[in-house]
Protein backbone atom coordinates (compact mmCIF):
# COMPACT_ATOMS: atom_id res chain seq x y z
CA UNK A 1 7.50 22.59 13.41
CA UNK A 2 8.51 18.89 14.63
CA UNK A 3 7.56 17.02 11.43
CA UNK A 4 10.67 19.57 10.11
CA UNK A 5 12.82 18.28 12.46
CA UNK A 6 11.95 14.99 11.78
CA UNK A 7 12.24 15.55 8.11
CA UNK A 8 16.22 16.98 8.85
CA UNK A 9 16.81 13.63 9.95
CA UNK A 10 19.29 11.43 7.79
CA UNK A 11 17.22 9.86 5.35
CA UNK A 12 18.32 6.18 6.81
CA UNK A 13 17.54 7.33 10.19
CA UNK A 14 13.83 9.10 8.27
CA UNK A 15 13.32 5.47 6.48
CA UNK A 16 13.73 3.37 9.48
CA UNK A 17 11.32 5.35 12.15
CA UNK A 18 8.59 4.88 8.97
CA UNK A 19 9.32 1.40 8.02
CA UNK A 20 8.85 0.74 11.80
CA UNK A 21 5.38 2.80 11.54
CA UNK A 22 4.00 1.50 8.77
CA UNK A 23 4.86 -2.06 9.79
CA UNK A 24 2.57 -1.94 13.14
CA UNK A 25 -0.30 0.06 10.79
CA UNK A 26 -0.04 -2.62 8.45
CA UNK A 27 -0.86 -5.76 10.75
CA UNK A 28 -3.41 -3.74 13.80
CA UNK A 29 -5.72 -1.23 13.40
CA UNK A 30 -5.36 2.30 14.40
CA UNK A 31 -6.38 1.30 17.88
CA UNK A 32 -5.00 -1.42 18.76
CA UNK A 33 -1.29 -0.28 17.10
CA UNK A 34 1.61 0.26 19.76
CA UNK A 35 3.61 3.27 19.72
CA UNK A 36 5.95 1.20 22.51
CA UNK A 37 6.69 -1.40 19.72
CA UNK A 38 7.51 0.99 16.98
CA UNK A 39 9.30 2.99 18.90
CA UNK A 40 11.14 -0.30 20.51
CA UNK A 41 11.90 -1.12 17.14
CA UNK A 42 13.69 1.77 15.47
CA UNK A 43 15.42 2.21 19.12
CA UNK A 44 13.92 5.92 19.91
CA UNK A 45 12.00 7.07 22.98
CA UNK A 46 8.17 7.57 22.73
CA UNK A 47 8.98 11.17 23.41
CA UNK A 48 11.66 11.76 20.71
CA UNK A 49 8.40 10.28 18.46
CA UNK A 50 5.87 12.51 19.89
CA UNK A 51 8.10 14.99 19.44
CA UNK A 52 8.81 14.30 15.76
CA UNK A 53 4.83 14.39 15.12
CA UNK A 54 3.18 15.23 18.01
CA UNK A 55 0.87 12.29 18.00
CA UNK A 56 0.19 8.82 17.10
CA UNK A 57 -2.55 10.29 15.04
CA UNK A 58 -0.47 12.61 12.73
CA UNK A 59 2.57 9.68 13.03
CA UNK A 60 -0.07 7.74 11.58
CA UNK A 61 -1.28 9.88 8.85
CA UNK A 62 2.25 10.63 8.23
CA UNK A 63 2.73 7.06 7.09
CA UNK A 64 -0.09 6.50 5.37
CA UNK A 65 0.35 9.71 3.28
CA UNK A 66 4.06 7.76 2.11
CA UNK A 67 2.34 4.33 1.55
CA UNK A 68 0.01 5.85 -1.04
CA UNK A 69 2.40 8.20 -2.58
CA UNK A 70 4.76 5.18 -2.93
CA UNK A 71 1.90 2.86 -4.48
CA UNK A 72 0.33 5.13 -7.00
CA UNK A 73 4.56 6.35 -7.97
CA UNK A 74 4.51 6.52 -11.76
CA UNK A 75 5.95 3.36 -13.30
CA UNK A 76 7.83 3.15 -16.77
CA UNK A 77 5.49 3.67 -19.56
CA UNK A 78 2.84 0.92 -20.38
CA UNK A 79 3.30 -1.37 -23.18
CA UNK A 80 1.57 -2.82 -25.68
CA UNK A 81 -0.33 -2.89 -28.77
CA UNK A 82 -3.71 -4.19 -28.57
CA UNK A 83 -6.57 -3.17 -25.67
CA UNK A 84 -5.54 -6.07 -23.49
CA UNK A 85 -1.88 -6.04 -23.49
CA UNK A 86 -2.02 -2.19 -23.07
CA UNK A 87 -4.29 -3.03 -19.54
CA UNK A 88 -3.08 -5.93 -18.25
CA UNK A 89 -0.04 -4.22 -18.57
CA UNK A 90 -0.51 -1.13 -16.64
CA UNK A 91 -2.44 -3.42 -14.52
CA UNK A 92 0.67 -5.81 -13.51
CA UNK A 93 3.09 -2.60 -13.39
CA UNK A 94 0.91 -1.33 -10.50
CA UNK A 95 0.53 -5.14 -8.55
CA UNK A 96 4.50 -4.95 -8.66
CA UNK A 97 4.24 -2.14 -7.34
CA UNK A 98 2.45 -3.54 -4.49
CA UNK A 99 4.81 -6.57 -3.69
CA UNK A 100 7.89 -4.43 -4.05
CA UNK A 101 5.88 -2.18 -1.02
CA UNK A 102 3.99 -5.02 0.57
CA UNK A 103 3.74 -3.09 4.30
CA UNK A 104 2.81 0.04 2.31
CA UNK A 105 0.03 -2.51 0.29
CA UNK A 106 -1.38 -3.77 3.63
CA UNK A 107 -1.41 -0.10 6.04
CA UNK A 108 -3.38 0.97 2.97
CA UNK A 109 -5.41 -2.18 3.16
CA UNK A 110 -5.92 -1.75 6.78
CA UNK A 111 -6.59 2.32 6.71
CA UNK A 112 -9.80 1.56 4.10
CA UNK A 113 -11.18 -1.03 6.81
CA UNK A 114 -10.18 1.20 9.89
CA UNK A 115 -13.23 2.33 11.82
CA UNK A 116 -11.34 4.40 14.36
CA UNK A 117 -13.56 7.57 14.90
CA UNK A 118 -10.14 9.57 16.09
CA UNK A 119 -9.10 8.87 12.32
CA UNK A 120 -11.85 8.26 10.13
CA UNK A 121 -11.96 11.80 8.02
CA UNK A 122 -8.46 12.59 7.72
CA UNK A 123 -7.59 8.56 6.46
CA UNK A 124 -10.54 9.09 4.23
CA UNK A 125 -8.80 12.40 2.71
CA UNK A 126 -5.80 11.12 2.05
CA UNK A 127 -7.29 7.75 0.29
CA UNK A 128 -9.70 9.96 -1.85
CA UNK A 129 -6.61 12.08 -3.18
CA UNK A 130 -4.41 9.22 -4.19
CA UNK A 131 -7.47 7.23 -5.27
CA UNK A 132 -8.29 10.26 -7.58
CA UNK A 133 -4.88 10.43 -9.30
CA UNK A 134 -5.09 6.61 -9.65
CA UNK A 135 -8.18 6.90 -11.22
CA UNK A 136 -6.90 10.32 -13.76
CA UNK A 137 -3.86 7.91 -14.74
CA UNK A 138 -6.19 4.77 -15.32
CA UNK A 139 -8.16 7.07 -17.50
CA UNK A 140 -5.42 8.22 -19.90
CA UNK A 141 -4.51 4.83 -20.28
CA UNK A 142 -7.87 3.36 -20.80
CA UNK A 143 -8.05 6.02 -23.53
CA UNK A 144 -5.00 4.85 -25.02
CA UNK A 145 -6.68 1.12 -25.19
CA UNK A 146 -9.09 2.36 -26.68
CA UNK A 147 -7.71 3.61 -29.94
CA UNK A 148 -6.40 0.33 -30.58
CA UNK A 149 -10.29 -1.06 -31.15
CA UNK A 150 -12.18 -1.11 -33.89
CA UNK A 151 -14.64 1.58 -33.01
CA UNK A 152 -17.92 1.73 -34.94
CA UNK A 153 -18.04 5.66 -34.93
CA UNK A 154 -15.79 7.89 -33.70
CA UNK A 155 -18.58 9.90 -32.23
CA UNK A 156 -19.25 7.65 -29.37
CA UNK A 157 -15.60 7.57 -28.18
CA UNK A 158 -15.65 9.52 -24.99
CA UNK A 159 -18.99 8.05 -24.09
CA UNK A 160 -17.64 4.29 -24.76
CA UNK A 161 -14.51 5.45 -22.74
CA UNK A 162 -17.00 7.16 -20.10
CA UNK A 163 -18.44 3.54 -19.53
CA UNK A 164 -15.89 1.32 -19.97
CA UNK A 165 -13.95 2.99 -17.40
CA UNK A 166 -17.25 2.54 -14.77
CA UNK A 167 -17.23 -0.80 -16.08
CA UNK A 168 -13.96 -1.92 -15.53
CA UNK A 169 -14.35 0.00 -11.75
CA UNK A 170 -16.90 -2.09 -10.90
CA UNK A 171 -15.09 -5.30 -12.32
CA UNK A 172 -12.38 -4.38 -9.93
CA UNK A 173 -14.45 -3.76 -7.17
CA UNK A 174 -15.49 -6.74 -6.93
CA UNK A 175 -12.26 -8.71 -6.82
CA UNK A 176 -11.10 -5.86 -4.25
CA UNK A 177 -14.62 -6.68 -1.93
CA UNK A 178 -13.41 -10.07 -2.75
CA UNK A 179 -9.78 -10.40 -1.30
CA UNK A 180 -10.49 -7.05 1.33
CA UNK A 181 -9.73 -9.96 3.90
CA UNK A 182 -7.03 -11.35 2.31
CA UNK A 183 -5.55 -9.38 -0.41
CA UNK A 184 -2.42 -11.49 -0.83
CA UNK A 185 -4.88 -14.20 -2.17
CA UNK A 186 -5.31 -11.73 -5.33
CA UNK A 187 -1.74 -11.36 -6.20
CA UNK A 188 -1.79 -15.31 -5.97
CA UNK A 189 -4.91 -15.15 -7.90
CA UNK A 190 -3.64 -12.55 -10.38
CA UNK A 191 -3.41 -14.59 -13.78
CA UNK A 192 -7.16 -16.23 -12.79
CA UNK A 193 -8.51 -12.55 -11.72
CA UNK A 194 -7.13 -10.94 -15.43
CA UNK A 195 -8.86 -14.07 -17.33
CA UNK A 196 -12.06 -13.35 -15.33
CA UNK A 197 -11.45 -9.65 -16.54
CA UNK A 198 -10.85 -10.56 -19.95
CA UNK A 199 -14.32 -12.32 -19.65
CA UNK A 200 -16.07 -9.44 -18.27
CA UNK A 201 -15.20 -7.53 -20.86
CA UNK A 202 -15.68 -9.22 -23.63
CA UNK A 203 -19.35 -9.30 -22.83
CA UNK A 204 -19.23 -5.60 -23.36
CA UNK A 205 -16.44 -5.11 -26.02
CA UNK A 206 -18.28 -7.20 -28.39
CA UNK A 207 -21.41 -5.41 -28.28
CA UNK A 208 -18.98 -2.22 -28.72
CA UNK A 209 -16.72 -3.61 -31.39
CA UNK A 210 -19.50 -5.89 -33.47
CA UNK A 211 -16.53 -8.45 -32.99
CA UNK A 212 -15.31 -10.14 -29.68
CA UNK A 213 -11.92 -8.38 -29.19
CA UNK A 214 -9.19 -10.51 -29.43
């Protein structure tokens, strides 16, 4: 198959035909993306891509499947010891993760905007699948904030986590609808956006807790 005889390539030459890829994906849409300047910039022919993947399309899905694996990449274990640090932590593990893969950050950016009919369901697929990992790892570790509160029964632990976690989604959502446009604003914003959190929460937590967490 070509993507094998892509993937046979030295891992420099592998690393600089992406880099290239995800570069153009990152700053045009689907459309409007040039295979001429990636392939002017990592010094190939269009052919020797085509033949690598076949097609724009699959070069494209190609490099969006790496972004997300590379952004959602397991990061050292969370620290902490109280509901905040243990979020906020996890929470500024994965924004590093995001500068230290900034093109990655903003082809992802781009793919959940992209209207491109050529594209639409297979970009969709591969967002939902790393989106649902994200969302099994946020749960484990919103679980693991949780025992750190001061729950009035036990009973109501899976529901509390249950609604917290749609809770803090839609917190997040909002700052994400927010910056969509411009989401190097919220890494600027980051320390403001976690207060605002903080906020949010509370509201909930002390209705949870009987005290406002501190």
């Amino acid at each position: 198959m070509p993507l094998e005889t892509f993937e046979k390539l030295p891992a420099e030459r592998q690393e600089t035909i992406l880099a290239a890829g995800i570069r153009e994906f990152s700053r045009k849409s689907y459309t409007d993306a040039s295979t001429d300047s990636i392939t002017k910039e990592c010094n190939i022919s269009k052919g020797i891509l085509f033949h690598y993947f076949g097609s724009k399309k699959a070069f494209y899905l190609y490099c969006l499947e790496r972004s997300m694996e590379r952004l959602t990449q397991p990061t050292e274990e969370v620290a902490g010891n109280d509901f905040y640090e243990i979020l906020f932590d996890s929470m500024t593990r994965k924004m590093n993760l995001c500068l230290q893969f900034s093109d990655e950050m903003h082809m992802v950016n781009m793919a959940s905007r992209e209207a491109a009919a050529d594209v639409a369901l297979q970009k969709s697929e591969v967002l939902q699948k790393y989106m649902s990992a994200v969302q099994n790892e946020s749960g484990k570790i919103l679980n693991r904030a949780l025992e750190t509160l001061p729950m009035r029964t036990e009973e109501n632990r899976q529901l509390t986590a249950e609604g917290l976690h749609m809770y803090i989604n839609a917190v997040l959502n909002h700052y994400l609808a927010r910056y969509q446009q411009t989401p190097d604003l919220f890494f600027a914003h980051s320390e403001e956006i976690k207060q605002e959190m903080k906020e949010y929460l509370d509201l909930m937590l002390y209705g949870i807790c009987g005290e406002k967490a501190q």
